[in-house]
Protein backbone atom coordinates (compact mmCIF):
# COMPACT_ATOMS: atom_id res chain seq x y z
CA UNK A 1 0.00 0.00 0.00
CA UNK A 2 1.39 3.44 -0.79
CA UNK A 3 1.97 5.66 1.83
CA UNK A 4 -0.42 8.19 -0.02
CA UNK A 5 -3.22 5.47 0.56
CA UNK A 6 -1.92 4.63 4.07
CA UNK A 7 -2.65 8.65 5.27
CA UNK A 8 -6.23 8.42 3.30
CA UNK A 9 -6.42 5.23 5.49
CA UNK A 10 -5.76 6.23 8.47
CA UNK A 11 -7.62 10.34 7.72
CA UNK A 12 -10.68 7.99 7.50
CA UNK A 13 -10.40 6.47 10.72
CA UNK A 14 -9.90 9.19 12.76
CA UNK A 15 -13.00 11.01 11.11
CA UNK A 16 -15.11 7.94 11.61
CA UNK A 17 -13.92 7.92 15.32
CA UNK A 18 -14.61 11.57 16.00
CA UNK A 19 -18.12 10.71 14.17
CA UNK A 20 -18.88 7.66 16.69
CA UNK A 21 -16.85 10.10 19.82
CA UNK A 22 -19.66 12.72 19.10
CA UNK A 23 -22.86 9.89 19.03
CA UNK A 24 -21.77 8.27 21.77
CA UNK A 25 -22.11 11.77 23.77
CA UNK A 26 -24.68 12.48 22.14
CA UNK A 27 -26.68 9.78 23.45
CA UNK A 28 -24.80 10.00 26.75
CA UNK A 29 -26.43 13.56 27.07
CA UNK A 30 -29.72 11.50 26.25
CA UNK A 31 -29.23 9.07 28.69
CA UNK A 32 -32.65 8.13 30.79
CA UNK A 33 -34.53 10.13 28.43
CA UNK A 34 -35.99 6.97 25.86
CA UNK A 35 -38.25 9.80 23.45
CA UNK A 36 -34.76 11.98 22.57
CA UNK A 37 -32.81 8.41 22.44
CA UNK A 38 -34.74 6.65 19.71
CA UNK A 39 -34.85 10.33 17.93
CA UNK A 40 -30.91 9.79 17.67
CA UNK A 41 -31.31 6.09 16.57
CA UNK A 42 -34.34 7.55 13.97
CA UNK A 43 -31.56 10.05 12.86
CA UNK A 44 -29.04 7.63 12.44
CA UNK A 45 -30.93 5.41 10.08
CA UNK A 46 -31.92 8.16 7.85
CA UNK A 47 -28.12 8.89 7.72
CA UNK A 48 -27.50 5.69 6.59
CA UNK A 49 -30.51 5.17 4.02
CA UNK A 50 -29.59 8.79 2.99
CA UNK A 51 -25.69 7.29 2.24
CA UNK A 52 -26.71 4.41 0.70
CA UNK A 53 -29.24 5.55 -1.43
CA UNK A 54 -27.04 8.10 -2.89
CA UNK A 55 -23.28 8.49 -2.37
CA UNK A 56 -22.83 4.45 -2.29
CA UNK A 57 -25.38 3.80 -4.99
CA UNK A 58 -22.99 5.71 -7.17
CA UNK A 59 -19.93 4.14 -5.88
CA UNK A 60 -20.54 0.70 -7.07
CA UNK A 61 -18.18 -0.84 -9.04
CA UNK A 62 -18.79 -0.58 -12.96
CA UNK A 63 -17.15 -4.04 -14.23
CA UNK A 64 -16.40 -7.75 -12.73
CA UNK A 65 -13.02 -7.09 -11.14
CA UNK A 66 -13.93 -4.09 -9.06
CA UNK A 67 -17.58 -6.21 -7.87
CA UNK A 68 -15.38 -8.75 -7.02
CA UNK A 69 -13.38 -7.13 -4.85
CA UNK A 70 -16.56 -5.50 -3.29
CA UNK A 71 -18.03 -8.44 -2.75
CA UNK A 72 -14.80 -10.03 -1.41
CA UNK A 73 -14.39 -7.16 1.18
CA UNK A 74 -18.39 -7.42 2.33
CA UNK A 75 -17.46 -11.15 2.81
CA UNK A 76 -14.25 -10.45 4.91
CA UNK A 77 -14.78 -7.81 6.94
CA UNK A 78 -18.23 -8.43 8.58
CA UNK A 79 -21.23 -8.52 5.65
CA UNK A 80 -23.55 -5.85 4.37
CA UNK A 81 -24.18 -2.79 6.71
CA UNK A 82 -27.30 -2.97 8.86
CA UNK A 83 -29.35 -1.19 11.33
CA UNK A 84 -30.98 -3.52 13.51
CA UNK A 85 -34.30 -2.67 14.97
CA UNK A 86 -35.14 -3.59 18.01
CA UNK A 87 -38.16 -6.34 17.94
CA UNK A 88 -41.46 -5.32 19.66
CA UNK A 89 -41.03 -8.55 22.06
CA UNK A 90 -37.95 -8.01 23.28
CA UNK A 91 -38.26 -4.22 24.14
CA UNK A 92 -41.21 -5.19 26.20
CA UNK A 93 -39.37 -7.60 27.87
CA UNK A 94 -37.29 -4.96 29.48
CA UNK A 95 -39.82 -3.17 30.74
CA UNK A 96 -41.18 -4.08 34.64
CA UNK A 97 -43.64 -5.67 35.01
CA UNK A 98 -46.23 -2.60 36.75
CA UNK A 99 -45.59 -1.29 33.54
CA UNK A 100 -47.23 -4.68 31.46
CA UNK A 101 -49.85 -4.52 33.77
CA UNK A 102 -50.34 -0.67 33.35
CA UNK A 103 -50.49 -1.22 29.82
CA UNK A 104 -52.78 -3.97 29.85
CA UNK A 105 -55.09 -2.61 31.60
CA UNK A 106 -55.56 0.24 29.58
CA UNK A 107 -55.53 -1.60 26.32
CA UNK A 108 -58.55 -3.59 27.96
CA UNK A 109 -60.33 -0.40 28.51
CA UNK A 110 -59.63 1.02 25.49
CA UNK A 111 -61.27 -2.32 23.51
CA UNK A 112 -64.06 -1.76 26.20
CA UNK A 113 -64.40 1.62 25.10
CA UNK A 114 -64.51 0.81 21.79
CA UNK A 115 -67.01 -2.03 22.12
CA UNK A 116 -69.67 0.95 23.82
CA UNK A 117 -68.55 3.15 21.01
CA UNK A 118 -69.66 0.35 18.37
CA UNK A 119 -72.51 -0.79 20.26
CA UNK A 120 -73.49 3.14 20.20
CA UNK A 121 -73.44 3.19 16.24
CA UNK A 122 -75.98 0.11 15.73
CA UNK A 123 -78.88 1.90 17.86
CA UNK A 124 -81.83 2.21 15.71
């Protein structure tokens, strides 16, 4: 590797770090607050469908050799990019349990409520 490429190299990496430095205290900062927290994590998945969608889109490689070595480097260093969203299950898992019982309790009144309501709509 030239030393040229070496400097880009290592340029990168310390942007990418002060990128993920300035996230983390970001959500630090957000810490306890869940509404400002997944606003971040909504923020950082534009960023990335934003990227992809346009600056990588127009990166890909325009013959064999250079897909090859795309698909080489996917394969080596850890697969295709992804932002994993948390599944409905396991984020109510975490909470305690008051809080499943809170929240079953009003979804039973709301389905009450909207039995009355429907009931209320077939008087003649």
């Amino acid at each position: 590797m030239s030393n040229n490429k070496s400097f880009e190299s290592e340029k990168l990496a310390d942007q990418l770090q002060t990128i993920a430095t300035a996230v983390h205290d970001v959500a630090k900062v957000c810490q306890g607050d869940a509404i400002a927290i997944l606003g971040l994590l909504r923020h950082l998945e534009q960023l990335h469908r934003d990227i992809r969608d346009s600056i990588f889109q127009e990166s890909l490689p325009d013959n064999r050799q250079k897909l090859y070595s795309l698909l080489k480097d996917i394969e080596s260093e850890g697969g295709w990019p992804y932002i994993e969203r948390m599944r409905l299950q396991a984020f109510l898992a975490t909470l305690p349990p008051e809080a499943m019982e809170d929240m079953e309790n009003s979804y039973e009144q709301k389905n009450s409520d909207d039995l009355l309501d429907s009931d209320r709509s077939l008087s003649w």
